[in-house]
PDB file of N, CA and C in Angstrom:
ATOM      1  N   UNK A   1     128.554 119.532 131.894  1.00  0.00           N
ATOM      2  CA  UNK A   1     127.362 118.861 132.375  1.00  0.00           C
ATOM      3  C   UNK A   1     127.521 118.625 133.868  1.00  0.00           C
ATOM      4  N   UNK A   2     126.558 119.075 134.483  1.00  0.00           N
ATOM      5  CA  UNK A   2     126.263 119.054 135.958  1.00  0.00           C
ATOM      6  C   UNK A   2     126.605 117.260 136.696  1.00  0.00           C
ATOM      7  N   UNK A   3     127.040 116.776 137.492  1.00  0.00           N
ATOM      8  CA  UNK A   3     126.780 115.235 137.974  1.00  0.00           C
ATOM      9  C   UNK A   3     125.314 115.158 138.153  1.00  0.00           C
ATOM     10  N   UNK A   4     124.613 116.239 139.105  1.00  0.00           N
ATOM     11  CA  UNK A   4     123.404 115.506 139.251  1.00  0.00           C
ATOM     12  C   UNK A   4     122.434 115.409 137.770  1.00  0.00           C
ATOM     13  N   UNK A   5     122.653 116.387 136.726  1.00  0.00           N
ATOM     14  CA  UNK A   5     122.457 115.801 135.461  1.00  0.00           C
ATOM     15  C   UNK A   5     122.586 114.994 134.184  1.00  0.00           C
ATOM     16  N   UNK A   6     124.180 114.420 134.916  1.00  0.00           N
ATOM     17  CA  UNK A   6     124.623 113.066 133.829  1.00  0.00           C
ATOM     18  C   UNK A   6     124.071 111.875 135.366  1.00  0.00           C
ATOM     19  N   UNK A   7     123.989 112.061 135.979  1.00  0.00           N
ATOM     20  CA  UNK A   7     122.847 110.796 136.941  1.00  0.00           C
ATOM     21  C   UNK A   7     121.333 111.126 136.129  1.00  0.00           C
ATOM     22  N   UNK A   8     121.054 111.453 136.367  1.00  0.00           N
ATOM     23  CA  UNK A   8     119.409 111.539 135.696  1.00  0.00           C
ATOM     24  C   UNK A   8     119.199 111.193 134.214  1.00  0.00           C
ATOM     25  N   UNK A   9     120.206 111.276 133.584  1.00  0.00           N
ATOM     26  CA  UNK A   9     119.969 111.080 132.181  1.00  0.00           C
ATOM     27  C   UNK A   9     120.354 109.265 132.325  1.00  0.00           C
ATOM     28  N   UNK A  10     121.496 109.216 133.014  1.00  0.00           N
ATOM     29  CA  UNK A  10     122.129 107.067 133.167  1.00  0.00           C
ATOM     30  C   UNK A  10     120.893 106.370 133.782  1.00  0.00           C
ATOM     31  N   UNK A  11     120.101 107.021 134.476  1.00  0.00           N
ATOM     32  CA  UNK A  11     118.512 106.602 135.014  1.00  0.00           C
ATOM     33  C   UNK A  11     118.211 106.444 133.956  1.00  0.00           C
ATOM     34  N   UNK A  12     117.551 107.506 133.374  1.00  0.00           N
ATOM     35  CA  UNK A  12     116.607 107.544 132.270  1.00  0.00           C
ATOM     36  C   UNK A  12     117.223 106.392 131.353  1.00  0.00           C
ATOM     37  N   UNK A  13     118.243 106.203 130.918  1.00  0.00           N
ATOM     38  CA  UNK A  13     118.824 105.917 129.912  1.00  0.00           C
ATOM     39  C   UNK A  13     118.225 103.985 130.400  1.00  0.00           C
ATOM     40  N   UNK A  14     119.214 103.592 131.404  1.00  0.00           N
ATOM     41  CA  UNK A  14     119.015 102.540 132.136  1.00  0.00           C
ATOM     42  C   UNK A  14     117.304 101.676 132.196  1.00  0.00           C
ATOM     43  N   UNK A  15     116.630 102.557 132.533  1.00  0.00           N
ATOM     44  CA  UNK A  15     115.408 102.500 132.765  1.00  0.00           C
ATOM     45  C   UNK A  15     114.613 102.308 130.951  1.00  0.00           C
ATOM     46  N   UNK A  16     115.113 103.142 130.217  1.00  0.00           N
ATOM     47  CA  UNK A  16     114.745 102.709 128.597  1.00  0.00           C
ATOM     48  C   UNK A  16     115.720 101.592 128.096  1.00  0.00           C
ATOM     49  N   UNK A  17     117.193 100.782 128.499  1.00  0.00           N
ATOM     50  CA  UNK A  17     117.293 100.488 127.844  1.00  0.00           C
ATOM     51  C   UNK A  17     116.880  98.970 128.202  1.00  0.00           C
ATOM     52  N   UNK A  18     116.139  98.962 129.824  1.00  0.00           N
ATOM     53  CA  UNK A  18     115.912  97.613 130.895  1.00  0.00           C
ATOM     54  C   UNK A  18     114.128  96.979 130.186  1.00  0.00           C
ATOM     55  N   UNK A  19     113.501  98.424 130.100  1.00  0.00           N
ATOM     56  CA  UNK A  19     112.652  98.136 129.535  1.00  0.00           C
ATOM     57  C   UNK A  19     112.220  97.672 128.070  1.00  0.00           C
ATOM     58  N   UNK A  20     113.141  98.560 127.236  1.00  0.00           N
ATOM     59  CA  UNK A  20     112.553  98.092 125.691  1.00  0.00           C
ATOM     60  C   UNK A  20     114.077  97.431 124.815  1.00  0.00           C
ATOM     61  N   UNK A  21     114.958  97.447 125.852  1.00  0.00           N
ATOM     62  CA  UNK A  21     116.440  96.934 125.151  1.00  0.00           C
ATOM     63  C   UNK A  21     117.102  97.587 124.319  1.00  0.00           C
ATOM     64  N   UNK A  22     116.912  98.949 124.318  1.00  0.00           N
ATOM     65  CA  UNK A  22     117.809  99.648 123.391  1.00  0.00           C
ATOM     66  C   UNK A  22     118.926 100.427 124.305  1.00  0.00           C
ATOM     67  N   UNK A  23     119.711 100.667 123.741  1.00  0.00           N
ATOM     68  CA  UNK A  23     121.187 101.636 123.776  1.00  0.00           C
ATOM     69  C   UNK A  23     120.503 102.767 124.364  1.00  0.00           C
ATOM     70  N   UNK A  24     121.322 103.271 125.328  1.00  0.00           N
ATOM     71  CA  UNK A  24     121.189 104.272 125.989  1.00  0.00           C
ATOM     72  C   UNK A  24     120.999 105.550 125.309  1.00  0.00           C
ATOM     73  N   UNK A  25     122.159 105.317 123.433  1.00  0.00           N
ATOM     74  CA  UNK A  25     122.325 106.206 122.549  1.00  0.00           C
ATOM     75  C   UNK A  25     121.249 107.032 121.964  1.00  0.00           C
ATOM     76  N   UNK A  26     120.185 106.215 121.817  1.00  0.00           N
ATOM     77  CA  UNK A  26     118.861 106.959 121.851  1.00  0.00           C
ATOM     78  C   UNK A  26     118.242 108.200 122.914  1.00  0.00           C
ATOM     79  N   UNK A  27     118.955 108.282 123.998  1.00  0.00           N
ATOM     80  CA  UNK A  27     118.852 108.985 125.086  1.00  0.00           C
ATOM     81  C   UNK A  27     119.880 110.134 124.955  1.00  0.00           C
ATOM     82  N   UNK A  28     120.875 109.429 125.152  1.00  0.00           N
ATOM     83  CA  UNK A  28     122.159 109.951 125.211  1.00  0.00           C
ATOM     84  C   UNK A  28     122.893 111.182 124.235  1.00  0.00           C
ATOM     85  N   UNK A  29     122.994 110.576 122.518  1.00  0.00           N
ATOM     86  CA  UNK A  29     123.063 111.670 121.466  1.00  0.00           C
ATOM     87  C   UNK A  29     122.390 112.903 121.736  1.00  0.00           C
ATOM     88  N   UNK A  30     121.562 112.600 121.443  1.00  0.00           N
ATOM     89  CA  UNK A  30     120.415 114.461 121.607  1.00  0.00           C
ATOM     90  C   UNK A  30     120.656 115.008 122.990  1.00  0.00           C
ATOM     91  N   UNK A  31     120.693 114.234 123.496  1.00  0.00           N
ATOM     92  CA  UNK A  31     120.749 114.976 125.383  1.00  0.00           C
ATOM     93  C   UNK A  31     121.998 115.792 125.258  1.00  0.00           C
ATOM     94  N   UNK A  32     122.597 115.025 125.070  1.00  0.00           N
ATOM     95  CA  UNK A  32     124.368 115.204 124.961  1.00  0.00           C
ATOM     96  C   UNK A  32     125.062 116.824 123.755  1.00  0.00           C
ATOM     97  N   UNK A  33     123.828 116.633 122.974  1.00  0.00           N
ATOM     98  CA  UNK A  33     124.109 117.623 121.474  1.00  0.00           C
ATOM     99  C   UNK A  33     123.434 118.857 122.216  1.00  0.00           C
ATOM    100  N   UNK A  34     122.122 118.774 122.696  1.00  0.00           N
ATOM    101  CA  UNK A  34     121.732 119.940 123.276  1.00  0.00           C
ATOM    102  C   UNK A  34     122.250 120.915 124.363  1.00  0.00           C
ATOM    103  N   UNK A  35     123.201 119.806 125.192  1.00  0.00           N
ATOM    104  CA  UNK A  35     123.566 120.284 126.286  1.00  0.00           C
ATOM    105  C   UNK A  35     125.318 121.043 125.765  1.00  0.00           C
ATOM    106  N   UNK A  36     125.320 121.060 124.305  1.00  0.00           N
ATOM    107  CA  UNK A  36     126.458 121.832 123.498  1.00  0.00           C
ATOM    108  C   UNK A  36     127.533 121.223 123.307  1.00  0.00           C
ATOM    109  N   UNK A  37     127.964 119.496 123.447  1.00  0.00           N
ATOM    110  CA  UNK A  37     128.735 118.803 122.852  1.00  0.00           C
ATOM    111  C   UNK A  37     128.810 118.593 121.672  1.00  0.00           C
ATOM    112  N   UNK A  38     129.447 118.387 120.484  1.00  0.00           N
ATOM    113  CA  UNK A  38     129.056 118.229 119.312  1.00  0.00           C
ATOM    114  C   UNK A  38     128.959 116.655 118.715  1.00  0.00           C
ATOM    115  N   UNK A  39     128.474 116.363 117.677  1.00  0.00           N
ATOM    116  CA  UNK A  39     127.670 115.734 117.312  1.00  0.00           C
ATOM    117  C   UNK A  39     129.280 114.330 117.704  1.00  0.00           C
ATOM    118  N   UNK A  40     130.045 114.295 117.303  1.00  0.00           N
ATOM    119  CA  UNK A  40     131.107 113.399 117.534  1.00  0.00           C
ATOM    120  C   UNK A  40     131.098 112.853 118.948  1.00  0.00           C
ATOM    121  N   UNK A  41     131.341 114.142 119.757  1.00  0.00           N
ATOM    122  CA  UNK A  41     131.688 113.892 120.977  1.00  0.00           C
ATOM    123  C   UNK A  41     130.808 113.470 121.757  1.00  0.00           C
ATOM    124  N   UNK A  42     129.486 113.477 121.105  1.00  0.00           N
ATOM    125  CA  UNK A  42     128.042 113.166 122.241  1.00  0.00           C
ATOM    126  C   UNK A  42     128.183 111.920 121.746  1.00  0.00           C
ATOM    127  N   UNK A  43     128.123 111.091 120.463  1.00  0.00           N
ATOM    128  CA  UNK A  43     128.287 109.815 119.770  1.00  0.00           C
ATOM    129  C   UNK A  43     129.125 108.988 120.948  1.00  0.00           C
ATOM    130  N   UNK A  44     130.566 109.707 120.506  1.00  0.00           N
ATOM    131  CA  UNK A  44     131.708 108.717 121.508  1.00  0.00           C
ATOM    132  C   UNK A  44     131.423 108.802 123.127  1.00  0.00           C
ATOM    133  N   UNK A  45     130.955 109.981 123.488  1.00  0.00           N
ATOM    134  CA  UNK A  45     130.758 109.696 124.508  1.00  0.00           C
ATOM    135  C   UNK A  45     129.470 108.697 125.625  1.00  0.00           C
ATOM    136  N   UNK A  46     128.771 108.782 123.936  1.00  0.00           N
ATOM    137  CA  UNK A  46     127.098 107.835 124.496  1.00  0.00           C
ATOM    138  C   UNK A  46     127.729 106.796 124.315  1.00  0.00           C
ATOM    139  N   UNK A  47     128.831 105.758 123.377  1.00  0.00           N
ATOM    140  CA  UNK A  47     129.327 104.475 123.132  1.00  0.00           C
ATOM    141  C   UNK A  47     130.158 104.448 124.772  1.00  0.00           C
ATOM    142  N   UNK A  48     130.964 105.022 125.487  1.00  0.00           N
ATOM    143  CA  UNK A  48     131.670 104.938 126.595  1.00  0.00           C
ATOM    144  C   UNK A  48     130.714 104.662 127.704  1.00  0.00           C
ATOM    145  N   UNK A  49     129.325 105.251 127.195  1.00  0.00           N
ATOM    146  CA  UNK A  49     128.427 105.349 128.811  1.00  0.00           C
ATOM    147  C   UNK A  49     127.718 103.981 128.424  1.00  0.00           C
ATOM    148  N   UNK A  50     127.329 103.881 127.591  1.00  0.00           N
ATOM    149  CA  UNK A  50     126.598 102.197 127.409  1.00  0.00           C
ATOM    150  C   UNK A  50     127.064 100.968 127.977  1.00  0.00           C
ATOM    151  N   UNK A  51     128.402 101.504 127.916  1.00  0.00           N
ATOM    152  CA  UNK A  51     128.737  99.369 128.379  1.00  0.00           C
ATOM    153  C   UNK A  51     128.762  99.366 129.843  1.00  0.00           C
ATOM    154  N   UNK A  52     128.629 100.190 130.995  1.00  0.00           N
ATOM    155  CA  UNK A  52     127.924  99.384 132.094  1.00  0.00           C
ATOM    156  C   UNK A  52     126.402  99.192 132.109  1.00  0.00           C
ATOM    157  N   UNK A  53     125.881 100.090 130.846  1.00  0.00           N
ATOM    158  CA  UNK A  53     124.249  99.283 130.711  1.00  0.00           C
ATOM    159  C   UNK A  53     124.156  98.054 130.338  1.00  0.00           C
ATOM    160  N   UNK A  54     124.691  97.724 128.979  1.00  0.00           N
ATOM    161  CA  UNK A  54     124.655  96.673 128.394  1.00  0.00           C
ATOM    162  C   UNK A  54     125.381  95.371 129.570  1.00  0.00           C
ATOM    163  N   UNK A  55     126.573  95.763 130.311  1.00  0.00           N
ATOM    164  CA  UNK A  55     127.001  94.678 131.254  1.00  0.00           C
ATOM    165  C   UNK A  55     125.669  94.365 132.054  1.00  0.00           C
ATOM    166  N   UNK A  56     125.087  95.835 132.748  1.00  0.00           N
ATOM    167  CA  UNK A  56     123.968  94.972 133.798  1.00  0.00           C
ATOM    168  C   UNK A  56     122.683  94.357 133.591  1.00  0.00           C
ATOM    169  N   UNK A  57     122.409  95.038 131.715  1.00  0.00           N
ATOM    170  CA  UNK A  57     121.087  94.752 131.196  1.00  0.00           C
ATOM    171  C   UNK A  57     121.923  93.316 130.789  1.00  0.00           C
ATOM    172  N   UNK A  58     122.366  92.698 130.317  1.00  0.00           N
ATOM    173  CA  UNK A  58     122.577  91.468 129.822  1.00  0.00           C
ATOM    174  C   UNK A  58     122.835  90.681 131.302  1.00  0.00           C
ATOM    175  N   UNK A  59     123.516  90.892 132.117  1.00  0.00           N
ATOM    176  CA  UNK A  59     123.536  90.183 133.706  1.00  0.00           C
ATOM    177  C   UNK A  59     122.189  89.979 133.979  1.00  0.00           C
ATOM    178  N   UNK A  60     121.663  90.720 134.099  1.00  0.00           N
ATOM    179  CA  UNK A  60     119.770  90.758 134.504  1.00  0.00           C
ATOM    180  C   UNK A  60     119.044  89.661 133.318  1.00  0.00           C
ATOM    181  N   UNK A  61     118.855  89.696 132.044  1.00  0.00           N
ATOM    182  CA  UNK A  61     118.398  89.345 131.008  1.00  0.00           C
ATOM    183  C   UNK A  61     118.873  87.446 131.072  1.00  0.00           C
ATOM    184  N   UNK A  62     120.045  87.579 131.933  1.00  0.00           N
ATOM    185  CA  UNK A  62     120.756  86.490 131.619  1.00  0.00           C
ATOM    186  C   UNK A  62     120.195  85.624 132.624  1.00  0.00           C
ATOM    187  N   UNK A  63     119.819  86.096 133.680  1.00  0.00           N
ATOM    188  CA  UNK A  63     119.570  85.079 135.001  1.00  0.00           C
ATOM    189  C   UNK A  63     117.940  84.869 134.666  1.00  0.00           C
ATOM    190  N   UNK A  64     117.045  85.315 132.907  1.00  0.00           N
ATOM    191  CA  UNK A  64     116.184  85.203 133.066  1.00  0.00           C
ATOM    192  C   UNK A  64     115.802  83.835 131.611  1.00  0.00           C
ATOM    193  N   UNK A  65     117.191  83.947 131.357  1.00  0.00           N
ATOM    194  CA  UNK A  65     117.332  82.908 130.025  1.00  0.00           C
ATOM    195  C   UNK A  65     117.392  83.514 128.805  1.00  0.00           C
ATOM    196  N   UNK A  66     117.315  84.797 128.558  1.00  0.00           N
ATOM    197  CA  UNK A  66     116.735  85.236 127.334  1.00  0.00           C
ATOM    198  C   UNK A  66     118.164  85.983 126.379  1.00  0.00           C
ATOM    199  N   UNK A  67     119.239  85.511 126.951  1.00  0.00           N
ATOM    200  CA  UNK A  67     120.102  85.961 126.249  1.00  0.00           C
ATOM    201  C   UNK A  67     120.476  84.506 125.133  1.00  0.00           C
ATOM    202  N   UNK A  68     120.968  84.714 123.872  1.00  0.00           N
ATOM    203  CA  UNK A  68     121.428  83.821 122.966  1.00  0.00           C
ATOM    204  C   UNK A  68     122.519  84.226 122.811  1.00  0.00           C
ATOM    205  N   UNK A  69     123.521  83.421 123.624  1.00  0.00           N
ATOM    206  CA  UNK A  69     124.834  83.720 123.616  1.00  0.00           C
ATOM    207  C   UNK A  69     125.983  83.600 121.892  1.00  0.00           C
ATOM    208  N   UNK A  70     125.382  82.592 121.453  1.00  0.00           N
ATOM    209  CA  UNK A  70     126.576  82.748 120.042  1.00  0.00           C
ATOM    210  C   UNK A  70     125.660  83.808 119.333  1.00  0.00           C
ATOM    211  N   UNK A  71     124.275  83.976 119.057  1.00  0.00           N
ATOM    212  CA  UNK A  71     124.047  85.318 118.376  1.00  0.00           C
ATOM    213  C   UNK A  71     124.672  86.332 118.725  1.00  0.00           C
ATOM    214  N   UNK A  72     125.153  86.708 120.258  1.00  0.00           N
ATOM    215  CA  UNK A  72     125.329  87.749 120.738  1.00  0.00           C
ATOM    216  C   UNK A  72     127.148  87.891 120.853  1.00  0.00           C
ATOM    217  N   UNK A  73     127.743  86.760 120.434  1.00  0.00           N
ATOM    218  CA  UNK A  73     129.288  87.010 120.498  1.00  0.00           C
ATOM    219  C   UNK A  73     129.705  87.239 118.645  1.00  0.00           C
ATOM    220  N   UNK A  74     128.556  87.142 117.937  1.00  0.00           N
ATOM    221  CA  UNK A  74     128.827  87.229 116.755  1.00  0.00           C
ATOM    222  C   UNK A  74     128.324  88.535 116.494  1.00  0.00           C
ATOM    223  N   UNK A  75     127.441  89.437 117.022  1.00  0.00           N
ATOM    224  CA  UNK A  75     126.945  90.230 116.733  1.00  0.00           C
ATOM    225  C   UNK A  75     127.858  91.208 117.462  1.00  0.00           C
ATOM    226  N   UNK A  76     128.650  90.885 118.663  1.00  0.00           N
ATOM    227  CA  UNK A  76     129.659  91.571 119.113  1.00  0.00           C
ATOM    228  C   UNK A  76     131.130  91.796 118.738  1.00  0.00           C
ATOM    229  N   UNK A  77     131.272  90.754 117.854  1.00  0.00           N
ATOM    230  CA  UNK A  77     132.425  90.768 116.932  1.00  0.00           C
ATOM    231  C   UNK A  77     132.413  91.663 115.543  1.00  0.00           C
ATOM    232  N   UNK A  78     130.995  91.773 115.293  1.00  0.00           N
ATOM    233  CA  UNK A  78     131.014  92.794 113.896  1.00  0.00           C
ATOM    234  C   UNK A  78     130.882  93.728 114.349  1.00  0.00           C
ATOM    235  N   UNK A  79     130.267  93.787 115.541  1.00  0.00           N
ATOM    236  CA  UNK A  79     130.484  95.593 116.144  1.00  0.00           C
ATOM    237  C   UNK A  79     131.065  95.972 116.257  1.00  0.00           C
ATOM    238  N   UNK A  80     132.572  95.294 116.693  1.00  0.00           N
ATOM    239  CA  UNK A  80     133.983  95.779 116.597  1.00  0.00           C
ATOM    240  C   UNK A  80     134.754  96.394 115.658  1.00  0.00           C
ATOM    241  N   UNK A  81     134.467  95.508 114.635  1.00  0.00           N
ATOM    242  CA  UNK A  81     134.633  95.822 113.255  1.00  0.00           C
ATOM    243  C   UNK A  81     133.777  97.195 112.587  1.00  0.00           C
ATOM    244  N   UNK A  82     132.535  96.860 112.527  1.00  0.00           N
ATOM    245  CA  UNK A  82     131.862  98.091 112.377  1.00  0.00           C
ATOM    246  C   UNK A  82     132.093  99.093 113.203  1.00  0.00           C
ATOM    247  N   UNK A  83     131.905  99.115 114.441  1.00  0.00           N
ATOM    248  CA  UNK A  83     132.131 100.869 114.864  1.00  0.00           C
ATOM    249  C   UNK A  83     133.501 101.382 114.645  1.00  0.00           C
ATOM    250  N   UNK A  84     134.924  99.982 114.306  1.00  0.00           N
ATOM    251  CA  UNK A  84     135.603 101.259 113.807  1.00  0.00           C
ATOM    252  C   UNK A  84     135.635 101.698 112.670  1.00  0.00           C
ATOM    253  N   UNK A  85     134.960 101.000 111.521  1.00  0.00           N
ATOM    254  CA  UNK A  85     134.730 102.026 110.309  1.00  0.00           C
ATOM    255  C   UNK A  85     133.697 103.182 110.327  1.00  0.00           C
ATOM    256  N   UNK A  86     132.650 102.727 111.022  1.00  0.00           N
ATOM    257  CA  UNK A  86     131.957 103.934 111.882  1.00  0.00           C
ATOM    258  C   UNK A  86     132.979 105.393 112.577  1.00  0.00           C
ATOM    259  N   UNK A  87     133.645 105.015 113.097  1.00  0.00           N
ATOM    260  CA  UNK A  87     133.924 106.154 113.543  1.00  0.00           C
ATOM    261  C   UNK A  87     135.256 106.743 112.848  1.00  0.00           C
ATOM    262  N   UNK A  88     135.108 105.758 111.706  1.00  0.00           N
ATOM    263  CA  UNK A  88     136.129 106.771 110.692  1.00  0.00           C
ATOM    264  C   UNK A  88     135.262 107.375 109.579  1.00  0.00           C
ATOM    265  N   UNK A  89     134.251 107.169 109.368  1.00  0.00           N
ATOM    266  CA  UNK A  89     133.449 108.002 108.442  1.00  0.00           C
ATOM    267  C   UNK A  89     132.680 108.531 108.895  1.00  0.00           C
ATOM    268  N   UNK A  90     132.758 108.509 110.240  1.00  0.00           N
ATOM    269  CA  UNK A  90     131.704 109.364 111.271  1.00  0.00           C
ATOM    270  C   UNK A  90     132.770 111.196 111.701  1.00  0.00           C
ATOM    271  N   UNK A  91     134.129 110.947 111.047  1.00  0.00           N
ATOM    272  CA  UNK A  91     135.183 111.736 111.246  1.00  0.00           C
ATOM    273  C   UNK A  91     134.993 112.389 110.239  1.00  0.00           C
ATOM    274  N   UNK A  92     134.886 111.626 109.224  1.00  0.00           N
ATOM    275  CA  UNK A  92     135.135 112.461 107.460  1.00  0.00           C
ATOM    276  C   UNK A  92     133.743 113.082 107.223  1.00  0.00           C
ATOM    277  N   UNK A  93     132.603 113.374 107.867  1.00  0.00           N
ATOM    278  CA  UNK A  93     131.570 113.655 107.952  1.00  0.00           C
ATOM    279  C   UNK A  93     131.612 115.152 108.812  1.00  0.00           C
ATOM    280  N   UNK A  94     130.934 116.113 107.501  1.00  0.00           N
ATOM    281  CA  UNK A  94     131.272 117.489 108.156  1.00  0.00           C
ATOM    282  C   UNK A  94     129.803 117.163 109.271  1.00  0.00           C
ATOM    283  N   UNK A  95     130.013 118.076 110.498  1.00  0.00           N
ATOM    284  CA  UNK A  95     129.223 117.983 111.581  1.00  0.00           C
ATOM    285  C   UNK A  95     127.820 118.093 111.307  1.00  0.00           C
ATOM    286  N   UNK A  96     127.322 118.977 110.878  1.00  0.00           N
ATOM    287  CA  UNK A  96     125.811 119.087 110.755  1.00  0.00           C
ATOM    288  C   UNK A  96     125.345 117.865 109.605  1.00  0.00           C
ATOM    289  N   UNK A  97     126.038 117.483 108.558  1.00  0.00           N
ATOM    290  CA  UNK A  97     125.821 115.682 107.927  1.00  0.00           C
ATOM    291  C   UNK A  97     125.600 114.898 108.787  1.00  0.00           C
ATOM    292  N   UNK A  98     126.380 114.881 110.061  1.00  0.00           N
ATOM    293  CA  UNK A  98     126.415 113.838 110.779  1.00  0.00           C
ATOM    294  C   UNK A  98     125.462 113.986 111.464  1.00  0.00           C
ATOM    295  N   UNK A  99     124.888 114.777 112.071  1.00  0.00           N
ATOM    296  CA  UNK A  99     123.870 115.053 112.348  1.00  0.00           C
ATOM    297  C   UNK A  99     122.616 114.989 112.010  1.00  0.00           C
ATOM    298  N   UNK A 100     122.162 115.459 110.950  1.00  0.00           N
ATOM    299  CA  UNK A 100     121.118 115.204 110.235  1.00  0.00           C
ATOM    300  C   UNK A 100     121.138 113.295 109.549  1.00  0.00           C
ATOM    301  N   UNK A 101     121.780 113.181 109.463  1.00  0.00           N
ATOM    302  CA  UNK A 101     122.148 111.425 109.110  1.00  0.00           C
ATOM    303  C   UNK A 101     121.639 110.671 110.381  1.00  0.00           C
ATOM    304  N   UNK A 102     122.139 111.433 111.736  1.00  0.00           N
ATOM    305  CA  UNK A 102     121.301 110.426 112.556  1.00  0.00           C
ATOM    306  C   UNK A 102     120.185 110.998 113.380  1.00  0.00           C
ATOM    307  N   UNK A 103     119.564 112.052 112.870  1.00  0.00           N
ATOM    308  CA  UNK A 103     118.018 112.559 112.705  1.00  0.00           C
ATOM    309  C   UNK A 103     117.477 111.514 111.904  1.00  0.00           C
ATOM    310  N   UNK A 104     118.183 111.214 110.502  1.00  0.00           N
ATOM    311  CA  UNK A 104     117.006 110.189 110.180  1.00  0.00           C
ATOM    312  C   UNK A 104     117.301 108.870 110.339  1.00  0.00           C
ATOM    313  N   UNK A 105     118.057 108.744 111.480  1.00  0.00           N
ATOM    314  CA  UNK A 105     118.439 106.984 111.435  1.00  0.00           C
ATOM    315  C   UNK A 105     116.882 106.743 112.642  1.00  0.00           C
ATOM    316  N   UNK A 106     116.962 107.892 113.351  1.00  0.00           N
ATOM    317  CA  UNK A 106     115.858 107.806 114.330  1.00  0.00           C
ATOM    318  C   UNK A 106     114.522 108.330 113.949  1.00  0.00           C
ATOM    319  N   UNK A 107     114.210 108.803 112.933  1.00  0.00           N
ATOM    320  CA  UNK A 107     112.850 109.047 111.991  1.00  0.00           C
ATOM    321  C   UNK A 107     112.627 107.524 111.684  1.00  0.00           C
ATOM    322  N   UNK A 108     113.708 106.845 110.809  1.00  0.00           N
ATOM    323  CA  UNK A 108     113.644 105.397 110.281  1.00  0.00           C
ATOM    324  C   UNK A 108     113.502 104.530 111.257  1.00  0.00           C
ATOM    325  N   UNK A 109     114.120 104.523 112.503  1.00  0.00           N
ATOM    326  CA  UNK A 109     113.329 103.391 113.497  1.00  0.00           C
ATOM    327  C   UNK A 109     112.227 103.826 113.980  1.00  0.00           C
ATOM    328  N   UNK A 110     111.940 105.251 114.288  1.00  0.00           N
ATOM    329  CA  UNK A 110     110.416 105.434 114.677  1.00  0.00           C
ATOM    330  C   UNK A 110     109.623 104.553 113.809  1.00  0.00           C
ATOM    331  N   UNK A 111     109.760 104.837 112.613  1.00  0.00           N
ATOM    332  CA  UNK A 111     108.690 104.840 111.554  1.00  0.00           C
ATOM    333  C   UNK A 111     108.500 103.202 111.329  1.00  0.00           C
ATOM    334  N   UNK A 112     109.724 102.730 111.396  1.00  0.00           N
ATOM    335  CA  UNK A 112     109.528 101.369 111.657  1.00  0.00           C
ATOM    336  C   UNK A 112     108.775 100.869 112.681  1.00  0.00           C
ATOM    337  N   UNK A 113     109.104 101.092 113.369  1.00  0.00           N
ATOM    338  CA  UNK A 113     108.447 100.626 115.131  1.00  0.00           C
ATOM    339  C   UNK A 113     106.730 101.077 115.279  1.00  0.00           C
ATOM    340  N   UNK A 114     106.282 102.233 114.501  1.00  0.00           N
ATOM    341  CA  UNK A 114     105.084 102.225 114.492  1.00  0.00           C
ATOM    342  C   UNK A 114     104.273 101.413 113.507  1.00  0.00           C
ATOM    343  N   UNK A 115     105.285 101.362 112.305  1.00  0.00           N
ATOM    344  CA  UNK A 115     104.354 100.332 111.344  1.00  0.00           C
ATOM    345  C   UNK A 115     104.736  98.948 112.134  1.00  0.00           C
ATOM    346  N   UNK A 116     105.175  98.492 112.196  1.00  0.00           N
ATOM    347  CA  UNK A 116     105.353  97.332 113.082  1.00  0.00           C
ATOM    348  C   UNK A 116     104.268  96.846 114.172  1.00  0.00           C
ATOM    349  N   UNK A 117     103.920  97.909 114.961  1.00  0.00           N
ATOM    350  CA  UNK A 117     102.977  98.049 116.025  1.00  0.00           C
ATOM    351  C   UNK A 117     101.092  98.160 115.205  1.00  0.00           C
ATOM    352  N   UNK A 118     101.296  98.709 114.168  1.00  0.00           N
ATOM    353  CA  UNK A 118      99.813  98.993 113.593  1.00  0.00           C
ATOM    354  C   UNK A 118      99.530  97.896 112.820  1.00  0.00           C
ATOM    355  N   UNK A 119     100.520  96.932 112.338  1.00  0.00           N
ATOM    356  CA  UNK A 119     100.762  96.076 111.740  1.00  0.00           C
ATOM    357  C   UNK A 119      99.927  94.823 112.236  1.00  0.00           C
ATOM    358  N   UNK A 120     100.230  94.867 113.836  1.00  0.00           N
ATOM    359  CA  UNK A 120      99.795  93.222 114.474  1.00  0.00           C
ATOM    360  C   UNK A 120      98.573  93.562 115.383  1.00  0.00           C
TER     361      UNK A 120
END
């Protein structure tokens, strides 16, 4: 991957995750799979690129009040826990499973997020 094309994607990424608060990973996976990493290595490598988002999106978020700090040290403690069983059954998972598994993790939040929206 080119620098001036892993800059354009940490924009993009930055810019979706400042605006609607999500993980860069939504950006990142597919960008990352297309550009011929495989499905593991685009994963681990979208979890490595997130945490200076999450440091500056929560710095920003924070000077505006809207962070809930014990939700967010508890929700950071099971993540610990969870992503490493995550990324041990994210191992035992032949590649194209893993793949298609998180095709529909992102069908399932679309689909959420629009009924949600048609909803109110």
């Amino acid at each position: 991957m080119t620098v001036t094309l892993a800059i354009l994607l940490g924009l993009a990424a930055g810019l979706v995750a400042g605006t609607f608060g999500v993980g860069g990973g939504i950006l990142f996976v597919p960008t990352l799979v297309a550009l011929g990493l495989g499905q593991v290595e685009a994963q681990a490598t979208s979890l490595a690129a997130i945490l200076p988002t999450v440091a500056a999106g929560t710095w920003r978020q924070r000077s505006y009040g809207n962070v809930r700090w014990r939700a967010a040290l508890w929700l950071g403690v099971a993540s610990i826990v969870g992503v490493q069983l995550g990324a041990v059954l994210a191992l035992s998972l032949r590649e194209d499973v893993l793949r298609r598994l998180f095709g529909v993790l992102l069908l399932v939040v679309a689909a959420q997020i629009a009924w949600r929206a048609r909803s109110r």
